[in-house]
PDB file of N, CA and C in Angstrom:
ATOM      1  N   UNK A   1     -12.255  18.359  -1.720  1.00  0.00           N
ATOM      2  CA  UNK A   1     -12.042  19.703  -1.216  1.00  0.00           C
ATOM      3  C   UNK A   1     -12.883  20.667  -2.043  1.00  0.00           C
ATOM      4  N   UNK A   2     -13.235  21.476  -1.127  1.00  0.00           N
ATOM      5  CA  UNK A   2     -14.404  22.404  -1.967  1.00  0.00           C
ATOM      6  C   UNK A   2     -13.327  23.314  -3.291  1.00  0.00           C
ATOM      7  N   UNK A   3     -13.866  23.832  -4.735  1.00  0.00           N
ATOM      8  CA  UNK A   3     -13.790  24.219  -5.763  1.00  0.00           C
ATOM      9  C   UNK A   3     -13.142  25.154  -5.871  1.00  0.00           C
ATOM     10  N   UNK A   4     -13.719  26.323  -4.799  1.00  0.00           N
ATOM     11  CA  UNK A   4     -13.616  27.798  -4.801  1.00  0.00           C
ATOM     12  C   UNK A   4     -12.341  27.654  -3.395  1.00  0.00           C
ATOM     13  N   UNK A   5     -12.010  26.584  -2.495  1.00  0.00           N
ATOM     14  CA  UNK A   5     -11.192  26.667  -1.723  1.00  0.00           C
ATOM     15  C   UNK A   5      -9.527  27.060  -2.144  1.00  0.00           C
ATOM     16  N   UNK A   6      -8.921  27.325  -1.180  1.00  0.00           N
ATOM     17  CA  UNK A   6      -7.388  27.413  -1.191  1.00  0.00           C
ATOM     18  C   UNK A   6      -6.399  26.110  -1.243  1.00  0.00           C
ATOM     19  N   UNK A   7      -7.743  25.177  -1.094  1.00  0.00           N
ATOM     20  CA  UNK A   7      -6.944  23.083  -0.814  1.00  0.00           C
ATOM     21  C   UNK A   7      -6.634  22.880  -1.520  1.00  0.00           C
ATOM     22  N   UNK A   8      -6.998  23.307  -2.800  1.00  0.00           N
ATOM     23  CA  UNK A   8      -7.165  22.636  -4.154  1.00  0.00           C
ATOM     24  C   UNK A   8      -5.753  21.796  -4.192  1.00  0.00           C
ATOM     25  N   UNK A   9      -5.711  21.357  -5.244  1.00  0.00           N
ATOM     26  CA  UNK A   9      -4.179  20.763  -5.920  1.00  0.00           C
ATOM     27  C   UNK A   9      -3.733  22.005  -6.923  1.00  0.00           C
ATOM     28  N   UNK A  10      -4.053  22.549  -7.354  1.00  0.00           N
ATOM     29  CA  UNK A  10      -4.201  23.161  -8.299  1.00  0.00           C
ATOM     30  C   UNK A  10      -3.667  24.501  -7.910  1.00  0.00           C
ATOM     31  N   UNK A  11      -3.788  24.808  -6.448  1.00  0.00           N
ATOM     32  CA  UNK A  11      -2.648  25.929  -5.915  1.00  0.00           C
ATOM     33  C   UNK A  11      -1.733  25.757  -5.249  1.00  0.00           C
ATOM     34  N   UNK A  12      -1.165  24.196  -5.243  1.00  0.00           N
ATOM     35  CA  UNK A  12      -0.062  23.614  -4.185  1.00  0.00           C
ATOM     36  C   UNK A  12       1.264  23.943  -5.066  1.00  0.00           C
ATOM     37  N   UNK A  13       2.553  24.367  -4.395  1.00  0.00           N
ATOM     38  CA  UNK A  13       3.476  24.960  -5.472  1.00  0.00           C
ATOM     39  C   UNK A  13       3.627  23.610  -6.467  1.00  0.00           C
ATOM     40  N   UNK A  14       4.682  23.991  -7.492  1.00  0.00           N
ATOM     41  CA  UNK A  14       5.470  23.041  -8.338  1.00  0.00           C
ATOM     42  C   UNK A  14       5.884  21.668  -7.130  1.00  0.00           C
ATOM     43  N   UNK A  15       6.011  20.959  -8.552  1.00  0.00           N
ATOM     44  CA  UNK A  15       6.796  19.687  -7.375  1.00  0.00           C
ATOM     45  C   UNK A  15       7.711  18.874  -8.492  1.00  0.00           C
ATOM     46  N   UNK A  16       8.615  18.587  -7.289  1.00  0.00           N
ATOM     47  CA  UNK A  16       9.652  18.962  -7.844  1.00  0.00           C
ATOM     48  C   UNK A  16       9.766  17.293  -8.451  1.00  0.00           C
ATOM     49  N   UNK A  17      10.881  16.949  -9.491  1.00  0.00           N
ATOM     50  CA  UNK A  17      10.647  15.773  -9.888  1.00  0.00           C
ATOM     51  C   UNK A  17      11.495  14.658  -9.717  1.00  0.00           C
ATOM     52  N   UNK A  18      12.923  14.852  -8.603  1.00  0.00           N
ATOM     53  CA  UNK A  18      13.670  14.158  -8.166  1.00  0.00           C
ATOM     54  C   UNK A  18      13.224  14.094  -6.561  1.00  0.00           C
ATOM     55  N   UNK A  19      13.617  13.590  -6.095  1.00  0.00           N
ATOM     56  CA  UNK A  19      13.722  12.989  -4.568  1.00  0.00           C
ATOM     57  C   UNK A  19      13.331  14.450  -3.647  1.00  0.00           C
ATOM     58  N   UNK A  20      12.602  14.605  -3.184  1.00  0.00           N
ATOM     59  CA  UNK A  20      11.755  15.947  -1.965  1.00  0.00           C
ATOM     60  C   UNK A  20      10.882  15.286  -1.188  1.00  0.00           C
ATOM     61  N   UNK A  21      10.675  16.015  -0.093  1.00  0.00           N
ATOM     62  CA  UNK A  21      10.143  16.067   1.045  1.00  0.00           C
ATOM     63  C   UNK A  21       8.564  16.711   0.585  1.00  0.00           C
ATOM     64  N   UNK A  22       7.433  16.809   1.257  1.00  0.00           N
ATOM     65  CA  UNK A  22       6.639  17.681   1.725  1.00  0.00           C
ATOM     66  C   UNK A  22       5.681  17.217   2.857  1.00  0.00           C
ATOM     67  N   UNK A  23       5.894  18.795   3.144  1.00  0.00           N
ATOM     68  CA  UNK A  23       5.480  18.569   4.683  1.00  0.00           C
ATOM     69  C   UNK A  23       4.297  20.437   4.938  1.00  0.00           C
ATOM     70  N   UNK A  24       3.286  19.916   5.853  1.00  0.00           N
ATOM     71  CA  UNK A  24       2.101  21.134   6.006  1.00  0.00           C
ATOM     72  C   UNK A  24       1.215  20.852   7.116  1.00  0.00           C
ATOM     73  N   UNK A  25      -0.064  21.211   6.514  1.00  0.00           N
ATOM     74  CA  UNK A  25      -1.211  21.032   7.515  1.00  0.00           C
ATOM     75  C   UNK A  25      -2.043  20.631   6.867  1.00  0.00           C
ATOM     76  N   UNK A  26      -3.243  20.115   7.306  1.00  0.00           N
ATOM     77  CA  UNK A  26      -4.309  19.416   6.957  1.00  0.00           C
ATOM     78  C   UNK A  26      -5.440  20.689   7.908  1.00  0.00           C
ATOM     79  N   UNK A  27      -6.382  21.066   7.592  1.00  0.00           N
ATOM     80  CA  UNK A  27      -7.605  21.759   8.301  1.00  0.00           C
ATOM     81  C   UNK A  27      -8.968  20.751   8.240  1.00  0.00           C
ATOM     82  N   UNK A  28      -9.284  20.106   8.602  1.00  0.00           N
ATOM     83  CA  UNK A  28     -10.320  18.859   8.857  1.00  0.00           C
ATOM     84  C   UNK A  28     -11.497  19.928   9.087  1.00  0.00           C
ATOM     85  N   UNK A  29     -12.394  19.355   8.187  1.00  0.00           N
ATOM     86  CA  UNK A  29     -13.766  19.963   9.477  1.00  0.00           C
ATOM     87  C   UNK A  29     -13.934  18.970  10.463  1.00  0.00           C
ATOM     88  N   UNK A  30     -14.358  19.707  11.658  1.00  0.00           N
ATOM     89  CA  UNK A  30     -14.341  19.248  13.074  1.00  0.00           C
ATOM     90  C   UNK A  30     -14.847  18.282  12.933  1.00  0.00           C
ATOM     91  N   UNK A  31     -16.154  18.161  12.374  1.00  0.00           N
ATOM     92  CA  UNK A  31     -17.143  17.114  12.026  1.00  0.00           C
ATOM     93  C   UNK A  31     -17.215  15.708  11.792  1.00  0.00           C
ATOM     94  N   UNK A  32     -15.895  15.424  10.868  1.00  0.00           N
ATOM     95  CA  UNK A  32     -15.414  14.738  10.145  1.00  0.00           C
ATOM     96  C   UNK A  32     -14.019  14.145  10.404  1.00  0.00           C
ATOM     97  N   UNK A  33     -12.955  14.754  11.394  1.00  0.00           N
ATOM     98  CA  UNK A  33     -11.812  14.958  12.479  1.00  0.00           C
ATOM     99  C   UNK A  33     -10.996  13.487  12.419  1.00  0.00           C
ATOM    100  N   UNK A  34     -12.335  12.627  13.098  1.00  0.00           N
ATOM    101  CA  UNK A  34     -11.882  11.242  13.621  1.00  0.00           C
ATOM    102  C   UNK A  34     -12.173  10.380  12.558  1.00  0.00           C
ATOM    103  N   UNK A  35     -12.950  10.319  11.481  1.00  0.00           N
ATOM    104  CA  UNK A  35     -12.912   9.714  10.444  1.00  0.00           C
ATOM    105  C   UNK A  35     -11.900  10.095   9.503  1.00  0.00           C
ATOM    106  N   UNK A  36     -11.437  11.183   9.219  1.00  0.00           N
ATOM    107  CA  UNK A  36     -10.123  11.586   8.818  1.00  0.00           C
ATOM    108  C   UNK A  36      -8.835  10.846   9.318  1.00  0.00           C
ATOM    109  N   UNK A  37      -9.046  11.078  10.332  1.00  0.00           N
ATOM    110  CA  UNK A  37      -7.526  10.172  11.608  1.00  0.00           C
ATOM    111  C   UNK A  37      -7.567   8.707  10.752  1.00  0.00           C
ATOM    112  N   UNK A  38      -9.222   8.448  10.778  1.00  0.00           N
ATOM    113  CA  UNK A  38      -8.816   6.754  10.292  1.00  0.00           C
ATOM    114  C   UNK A  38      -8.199   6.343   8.679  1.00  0.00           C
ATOM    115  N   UNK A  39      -8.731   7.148   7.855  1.00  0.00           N
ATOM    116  CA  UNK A  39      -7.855   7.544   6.613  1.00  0.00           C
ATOM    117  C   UNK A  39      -6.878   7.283   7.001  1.00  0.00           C
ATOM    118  N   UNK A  40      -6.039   8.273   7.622  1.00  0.00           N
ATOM    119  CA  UNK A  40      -4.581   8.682   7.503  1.00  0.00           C
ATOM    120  C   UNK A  40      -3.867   7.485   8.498  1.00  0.00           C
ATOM    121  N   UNK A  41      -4.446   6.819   8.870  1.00  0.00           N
ATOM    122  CA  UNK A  41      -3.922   5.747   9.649  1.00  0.00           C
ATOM    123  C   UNK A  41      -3.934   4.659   8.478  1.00  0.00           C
ATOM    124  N   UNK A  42      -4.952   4.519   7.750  1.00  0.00           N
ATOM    125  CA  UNK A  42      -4.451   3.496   6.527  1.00  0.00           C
ATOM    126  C   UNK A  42      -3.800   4.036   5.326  1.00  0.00           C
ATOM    127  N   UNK A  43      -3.149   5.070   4.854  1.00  0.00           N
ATOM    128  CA  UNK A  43      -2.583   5.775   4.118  1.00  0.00           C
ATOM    129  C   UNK A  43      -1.205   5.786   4.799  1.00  0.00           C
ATOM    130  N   UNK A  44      -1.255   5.588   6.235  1.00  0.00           N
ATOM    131  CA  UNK A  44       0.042   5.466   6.473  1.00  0.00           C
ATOM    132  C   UNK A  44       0.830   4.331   6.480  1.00  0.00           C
ATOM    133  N   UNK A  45       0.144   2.995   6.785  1.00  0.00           N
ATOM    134  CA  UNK A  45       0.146   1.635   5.925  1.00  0.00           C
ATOM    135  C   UNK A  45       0.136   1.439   4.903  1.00  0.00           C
ATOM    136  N   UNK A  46      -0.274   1.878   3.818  1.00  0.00           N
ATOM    137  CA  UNK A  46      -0.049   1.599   2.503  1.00  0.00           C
ATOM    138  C   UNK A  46       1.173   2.361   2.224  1.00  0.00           C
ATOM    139  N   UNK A  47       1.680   3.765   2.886  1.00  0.00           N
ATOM    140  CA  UNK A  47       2.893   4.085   2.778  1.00  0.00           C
ATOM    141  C   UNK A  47       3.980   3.659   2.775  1.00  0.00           C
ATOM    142  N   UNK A  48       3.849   2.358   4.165  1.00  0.00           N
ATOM    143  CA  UNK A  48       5.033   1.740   4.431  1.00  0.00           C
ATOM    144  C   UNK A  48       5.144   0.659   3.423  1.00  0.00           C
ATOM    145  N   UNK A  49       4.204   0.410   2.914  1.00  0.00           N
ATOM    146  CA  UNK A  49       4.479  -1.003   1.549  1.00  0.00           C
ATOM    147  C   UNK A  49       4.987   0.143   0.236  1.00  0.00           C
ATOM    148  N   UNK A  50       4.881   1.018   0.103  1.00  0.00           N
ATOM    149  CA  UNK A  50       5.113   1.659  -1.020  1.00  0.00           C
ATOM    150  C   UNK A  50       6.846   2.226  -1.375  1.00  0.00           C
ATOM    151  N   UNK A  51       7.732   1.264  -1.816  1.00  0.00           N
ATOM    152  CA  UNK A  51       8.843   1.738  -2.097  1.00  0.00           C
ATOM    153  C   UNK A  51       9.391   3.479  -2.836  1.00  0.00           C
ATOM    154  N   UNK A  52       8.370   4.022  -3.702  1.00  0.00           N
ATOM    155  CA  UNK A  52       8.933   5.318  -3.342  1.00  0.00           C
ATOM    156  C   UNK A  52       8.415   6.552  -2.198  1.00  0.00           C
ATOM    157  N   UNK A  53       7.461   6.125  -1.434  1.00  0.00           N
ATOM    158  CA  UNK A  53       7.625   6.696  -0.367  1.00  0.00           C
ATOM    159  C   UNK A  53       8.778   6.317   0.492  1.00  0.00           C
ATOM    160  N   UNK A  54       9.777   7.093   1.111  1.00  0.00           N
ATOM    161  CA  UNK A  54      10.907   6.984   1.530  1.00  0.00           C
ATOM    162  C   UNK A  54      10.529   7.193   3.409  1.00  0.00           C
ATOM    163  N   UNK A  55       9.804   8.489   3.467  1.00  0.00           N
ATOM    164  CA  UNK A  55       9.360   8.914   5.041  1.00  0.00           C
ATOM    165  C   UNK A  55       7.524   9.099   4.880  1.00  0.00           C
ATOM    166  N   UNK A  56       6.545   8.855   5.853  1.00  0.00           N
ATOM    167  CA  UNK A  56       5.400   9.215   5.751  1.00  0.00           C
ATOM    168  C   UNK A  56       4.870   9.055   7.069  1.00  0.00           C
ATOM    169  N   UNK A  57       4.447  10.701   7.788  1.00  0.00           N
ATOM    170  CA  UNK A  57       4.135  11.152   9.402  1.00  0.00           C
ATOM    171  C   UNK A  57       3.085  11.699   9.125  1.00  0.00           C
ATOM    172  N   UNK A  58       2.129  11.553   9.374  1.00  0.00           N
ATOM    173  CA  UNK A  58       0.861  12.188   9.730  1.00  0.00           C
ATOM    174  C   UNK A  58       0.564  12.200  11.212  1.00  0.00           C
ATOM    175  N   UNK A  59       0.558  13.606  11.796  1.00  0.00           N
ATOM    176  CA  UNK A  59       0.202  13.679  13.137  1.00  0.00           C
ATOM    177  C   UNK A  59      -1.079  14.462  13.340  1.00  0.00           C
ATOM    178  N   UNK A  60      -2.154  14.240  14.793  1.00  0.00           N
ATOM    179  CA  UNK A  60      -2.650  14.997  15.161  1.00  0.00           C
ATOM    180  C   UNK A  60      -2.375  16.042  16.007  1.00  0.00           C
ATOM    181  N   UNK A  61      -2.891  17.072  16.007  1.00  0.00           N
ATOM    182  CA  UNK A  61      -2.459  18.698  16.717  1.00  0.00           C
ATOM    183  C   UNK A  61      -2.942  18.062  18.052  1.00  0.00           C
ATOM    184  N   UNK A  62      -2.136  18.375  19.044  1.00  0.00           N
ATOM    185  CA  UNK A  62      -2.825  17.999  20.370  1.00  0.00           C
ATOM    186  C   UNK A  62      -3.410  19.460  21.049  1.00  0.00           C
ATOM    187  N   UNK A  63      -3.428  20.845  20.588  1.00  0.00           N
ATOM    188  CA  UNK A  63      -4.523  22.011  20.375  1.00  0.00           C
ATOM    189  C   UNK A  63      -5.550  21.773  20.297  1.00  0.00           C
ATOM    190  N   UNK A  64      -5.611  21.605  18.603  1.00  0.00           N
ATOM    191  CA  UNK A  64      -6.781  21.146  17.832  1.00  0.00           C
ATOM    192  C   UNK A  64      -7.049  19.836  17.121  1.00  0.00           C
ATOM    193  N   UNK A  65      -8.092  19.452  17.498  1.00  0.00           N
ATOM    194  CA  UNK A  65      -8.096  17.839  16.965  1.00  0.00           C
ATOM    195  C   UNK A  65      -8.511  18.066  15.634  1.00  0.00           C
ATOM    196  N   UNK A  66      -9.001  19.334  14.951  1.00  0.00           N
ATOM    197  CA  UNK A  66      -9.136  19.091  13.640  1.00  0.00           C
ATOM    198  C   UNK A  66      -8.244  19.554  12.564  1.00  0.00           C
ATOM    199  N   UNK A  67      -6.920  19.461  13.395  1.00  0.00           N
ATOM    200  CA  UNK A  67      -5.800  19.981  12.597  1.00  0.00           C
ATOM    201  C   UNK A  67      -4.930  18.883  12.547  1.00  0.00           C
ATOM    202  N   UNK A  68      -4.117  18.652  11.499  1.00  0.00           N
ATOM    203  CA  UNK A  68      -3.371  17.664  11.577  1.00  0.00           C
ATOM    204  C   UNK A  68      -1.792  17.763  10.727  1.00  0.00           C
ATOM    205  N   UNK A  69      -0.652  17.435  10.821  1.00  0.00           N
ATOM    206  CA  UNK A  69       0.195  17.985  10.463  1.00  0.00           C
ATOM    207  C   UNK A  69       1.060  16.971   9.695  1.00  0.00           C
ATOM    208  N   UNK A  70       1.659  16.936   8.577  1.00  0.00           N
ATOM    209  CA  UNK A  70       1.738  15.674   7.831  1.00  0.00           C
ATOM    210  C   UNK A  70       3.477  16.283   7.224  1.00  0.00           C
ATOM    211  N   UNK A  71       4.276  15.278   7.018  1.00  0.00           N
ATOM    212  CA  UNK A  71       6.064  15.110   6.444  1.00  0.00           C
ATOM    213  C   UNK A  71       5.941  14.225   5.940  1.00  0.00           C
ATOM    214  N   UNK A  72       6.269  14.354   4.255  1.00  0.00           N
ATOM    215  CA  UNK A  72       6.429  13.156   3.909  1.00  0.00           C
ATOM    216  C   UNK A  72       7.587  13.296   2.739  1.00  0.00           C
ATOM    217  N   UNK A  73       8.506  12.084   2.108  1.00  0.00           N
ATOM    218  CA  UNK A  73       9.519  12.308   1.731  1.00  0.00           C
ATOM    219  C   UNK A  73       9.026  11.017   0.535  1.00  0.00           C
ATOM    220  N   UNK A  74       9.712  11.837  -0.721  1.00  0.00           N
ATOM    221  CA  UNK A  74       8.926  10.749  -1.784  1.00  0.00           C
ATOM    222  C   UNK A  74      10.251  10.485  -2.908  1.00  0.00           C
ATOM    223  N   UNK A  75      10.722   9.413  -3.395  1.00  0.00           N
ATOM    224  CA  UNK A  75      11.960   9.630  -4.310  1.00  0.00           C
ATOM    225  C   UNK A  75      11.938  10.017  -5.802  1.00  0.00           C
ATOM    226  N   UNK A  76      11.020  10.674  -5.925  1.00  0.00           N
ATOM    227  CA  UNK A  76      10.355  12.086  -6.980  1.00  0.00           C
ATOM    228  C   UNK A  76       9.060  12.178  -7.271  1.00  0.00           C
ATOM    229  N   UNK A  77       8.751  12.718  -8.142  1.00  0.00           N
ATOM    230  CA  UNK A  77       7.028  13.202  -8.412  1.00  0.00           C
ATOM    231  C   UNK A  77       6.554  12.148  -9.004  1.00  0.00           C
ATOM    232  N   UNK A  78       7.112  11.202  -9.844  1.00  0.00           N
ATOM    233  CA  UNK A  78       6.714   9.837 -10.024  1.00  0.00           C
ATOM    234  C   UNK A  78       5.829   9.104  -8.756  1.00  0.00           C
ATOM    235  N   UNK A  79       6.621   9.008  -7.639  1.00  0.00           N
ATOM    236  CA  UNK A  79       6.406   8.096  -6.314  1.00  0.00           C
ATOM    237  C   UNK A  79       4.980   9.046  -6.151  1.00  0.00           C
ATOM    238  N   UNK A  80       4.895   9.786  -5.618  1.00  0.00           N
ATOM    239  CA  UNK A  80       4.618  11.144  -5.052  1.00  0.00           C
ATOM    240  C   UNK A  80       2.804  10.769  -5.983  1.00  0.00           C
ATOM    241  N   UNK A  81       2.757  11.286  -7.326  1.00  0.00           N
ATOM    242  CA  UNK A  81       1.795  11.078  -7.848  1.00  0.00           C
ATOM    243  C   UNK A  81       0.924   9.572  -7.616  1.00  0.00           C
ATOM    244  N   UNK A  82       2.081   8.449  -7.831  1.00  0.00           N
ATOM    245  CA  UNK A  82       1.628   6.857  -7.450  1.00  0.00           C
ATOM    246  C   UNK A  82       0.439   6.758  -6.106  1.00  0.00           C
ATOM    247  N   UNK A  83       1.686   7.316  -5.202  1.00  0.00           N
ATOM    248  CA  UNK A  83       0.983   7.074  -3.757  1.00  0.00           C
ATOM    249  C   UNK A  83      -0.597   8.353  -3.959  1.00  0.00           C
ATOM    250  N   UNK A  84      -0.751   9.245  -4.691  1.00  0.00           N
ATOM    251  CA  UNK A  84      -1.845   9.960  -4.825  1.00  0.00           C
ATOM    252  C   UNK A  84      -2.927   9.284  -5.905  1.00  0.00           C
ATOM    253  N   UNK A  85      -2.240   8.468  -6.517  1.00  0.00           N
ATOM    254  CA  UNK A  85      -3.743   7.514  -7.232  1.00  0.00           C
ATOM    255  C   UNK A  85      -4.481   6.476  -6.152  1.00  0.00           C
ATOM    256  N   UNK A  86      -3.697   6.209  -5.391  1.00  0.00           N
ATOM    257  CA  UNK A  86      -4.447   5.250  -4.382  1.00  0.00           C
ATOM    258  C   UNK A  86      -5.713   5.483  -4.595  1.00  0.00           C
ATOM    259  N   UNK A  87      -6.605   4.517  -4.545  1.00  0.00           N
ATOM    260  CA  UNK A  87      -8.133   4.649  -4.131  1.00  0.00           C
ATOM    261  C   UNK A  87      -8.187   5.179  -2.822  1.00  0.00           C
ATOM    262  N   UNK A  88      -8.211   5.176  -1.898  1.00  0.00           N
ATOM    263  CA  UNK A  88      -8.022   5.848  -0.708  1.00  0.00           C
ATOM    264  C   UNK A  88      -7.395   7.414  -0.955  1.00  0.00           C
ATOM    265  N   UNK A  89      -6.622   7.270  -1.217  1.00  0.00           N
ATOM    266  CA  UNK A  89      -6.231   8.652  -1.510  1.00  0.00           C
ATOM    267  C   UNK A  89      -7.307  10.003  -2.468  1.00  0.00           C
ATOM    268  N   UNK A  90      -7.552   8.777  -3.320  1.00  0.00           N
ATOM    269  CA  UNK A  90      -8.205   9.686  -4.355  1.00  0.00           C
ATOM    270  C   UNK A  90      -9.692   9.929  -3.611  1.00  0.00           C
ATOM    271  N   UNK A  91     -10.309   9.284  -3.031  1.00  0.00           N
ATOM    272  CA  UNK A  91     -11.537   9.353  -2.256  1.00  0.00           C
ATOM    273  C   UNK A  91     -10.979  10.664  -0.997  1.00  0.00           C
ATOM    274  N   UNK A  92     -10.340  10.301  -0.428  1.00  0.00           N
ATOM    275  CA  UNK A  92      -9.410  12.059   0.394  1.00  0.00           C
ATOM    276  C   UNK A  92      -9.616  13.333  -0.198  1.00  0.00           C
ATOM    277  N   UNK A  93      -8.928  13.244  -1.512  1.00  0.00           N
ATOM    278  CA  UNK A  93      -8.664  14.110  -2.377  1.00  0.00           C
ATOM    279  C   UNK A  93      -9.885  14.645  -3.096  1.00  0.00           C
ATOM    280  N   UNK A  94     -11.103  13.758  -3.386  1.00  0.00           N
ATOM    281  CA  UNK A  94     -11.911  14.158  -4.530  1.00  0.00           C
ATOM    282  C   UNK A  94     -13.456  14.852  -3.806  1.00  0.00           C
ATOM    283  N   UNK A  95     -13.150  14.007  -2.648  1.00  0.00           N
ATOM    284  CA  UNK A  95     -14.959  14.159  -1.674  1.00  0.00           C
ATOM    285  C   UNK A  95     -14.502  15.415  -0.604  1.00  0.00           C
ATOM    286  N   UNK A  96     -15.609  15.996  -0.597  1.00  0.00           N
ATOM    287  CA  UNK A  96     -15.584  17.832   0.265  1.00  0.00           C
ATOM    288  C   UNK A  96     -15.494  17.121   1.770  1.00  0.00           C
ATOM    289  N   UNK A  97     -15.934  16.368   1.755  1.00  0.00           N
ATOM    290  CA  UNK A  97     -16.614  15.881   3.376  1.00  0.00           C
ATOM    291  C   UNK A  97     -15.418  16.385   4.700  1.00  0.00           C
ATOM    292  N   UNK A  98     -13.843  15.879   4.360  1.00  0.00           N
ATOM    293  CA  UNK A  98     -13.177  16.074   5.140  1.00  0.00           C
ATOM    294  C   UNK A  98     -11.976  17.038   5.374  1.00  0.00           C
ATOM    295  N   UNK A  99     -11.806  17.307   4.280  1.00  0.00           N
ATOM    296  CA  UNK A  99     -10.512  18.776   4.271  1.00  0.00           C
ATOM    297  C   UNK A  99     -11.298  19.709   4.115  1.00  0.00           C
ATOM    298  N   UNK A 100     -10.995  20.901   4.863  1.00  0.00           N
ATOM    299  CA  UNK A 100     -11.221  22.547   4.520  1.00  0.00           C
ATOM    300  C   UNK A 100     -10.582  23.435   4.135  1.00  0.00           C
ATOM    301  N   UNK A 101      -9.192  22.490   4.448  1.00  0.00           N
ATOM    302  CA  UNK A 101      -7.601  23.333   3.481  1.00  0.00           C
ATOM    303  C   UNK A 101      -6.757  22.602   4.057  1.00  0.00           C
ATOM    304  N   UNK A 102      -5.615  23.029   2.960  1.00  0.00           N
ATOM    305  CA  UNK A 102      -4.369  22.113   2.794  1.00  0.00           C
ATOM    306  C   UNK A 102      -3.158  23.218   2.769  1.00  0.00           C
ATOM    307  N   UNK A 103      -2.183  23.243   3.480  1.00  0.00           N
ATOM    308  CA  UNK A 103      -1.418  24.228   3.486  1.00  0.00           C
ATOM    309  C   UNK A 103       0.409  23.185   3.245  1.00  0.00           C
ATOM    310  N   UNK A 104       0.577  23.617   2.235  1.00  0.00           N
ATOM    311  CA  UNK A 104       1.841  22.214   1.830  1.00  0.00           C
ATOM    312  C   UNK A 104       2.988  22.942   1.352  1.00  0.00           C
ATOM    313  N   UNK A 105       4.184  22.699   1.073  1.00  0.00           N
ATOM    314  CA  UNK A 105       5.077  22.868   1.314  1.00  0.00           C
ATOM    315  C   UNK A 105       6.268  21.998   0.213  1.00  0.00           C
ATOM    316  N   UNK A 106       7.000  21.976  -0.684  1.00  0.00           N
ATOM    317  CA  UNK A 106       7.903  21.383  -1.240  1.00  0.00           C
ATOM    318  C   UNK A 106       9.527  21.560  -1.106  1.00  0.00           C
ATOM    319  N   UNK A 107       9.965  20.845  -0.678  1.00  0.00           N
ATOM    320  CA  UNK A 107      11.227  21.229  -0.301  1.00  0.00           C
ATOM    321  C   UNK A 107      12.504  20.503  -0.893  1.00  0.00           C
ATOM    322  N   UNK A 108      13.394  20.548  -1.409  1.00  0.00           N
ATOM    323  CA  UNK A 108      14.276  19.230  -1.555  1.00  0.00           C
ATOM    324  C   UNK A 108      15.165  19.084  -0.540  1.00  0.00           C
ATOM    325  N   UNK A 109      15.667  17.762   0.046  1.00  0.00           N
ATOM    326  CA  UNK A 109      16.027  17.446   1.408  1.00  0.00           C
ATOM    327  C   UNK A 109      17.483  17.324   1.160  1.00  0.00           C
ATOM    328  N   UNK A 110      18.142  17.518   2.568  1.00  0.00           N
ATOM    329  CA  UNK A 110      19.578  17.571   2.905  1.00  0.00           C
ATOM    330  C   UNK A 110      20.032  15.940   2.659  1.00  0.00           C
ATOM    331  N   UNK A 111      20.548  15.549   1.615  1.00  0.00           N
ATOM    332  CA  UNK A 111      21.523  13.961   1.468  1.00  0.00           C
ATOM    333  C   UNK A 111      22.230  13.739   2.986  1.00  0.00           C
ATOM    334  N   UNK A 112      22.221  13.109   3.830  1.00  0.00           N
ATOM    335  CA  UNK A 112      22.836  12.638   4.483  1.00  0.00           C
ATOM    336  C   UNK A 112      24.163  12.768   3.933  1.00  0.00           C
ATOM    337  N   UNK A 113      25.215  12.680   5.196  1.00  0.00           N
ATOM    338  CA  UNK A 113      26.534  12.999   4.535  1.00  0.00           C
ATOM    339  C   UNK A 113      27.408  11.625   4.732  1.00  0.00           C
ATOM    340  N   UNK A 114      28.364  10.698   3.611  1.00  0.00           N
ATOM    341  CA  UNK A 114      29.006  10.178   3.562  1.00  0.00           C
ATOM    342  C   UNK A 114      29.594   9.427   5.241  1.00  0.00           C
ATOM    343  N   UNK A 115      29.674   8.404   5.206  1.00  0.00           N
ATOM    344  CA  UNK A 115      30.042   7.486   6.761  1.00  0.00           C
ATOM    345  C   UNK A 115      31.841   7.581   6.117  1.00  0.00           C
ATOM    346  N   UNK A 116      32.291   8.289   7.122  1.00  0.00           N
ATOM    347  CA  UNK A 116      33.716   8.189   7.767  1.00  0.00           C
ATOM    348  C   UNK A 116      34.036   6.615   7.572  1.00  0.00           C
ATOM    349  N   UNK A 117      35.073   6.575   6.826  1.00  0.00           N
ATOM    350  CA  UNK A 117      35.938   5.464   6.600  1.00  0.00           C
ATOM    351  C   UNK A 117      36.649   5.317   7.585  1.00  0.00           C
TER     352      UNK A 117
END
């Protein structure tokens, strides 16, 4: 992601360090759109092998194809950071080619409530 951008990591809020959600947007350059999709289609496979990823949705905007809208639920900043060393990930994260901004979100999630005895 470009230096001088708003994508950075570096302006995404705090995160938090027990069990949260985050969920945003992705801004793709157009250019780059469908090679992005294929990323996030193997990032979403390595998600499902990854025990502290808990939830992981990456969708495309059916608007705009170079927008894309991503939920993901991690069982703290431990998991969260793991799944961001990926080689894949870090190639996402480090090369300008395919994000133009990142608009993200930290939340901590509602516990499901206790099953009726």
């Amino acid at each position: 992601m470009a230096e001088n951008d708003d994508a950075s990591l570096a302006a995404m809020p705090p995160i938090p360090e027990d069990e949260f959600c985050v969920f945003g947007t992705v801004y793709a350059f157009p250019e780059h759109a469908d090679a992005l999709e294929a990323v996030y289609a193997e990032t979403t496979r390595l998600a499902a092998l990854d025990p502290g990823s808990l939830y992981y949705c990456i969708c495309r905007d059916s608007d705009d194809p170079a927008v894309f809208h991503f939920f993901e639920r991690y069982t703290g900043r431990k998991a969260f950071d793991a799944h961001n060393q990926q080689p894949i990930i870090r190639k996402l994260l480090d090369e300008d080619k395919y994000m133009r901004k990142v608009k993200a979100t930290f939340v901590k999630a509602i516990k499901a409530a206790p099953s009726p005895q």
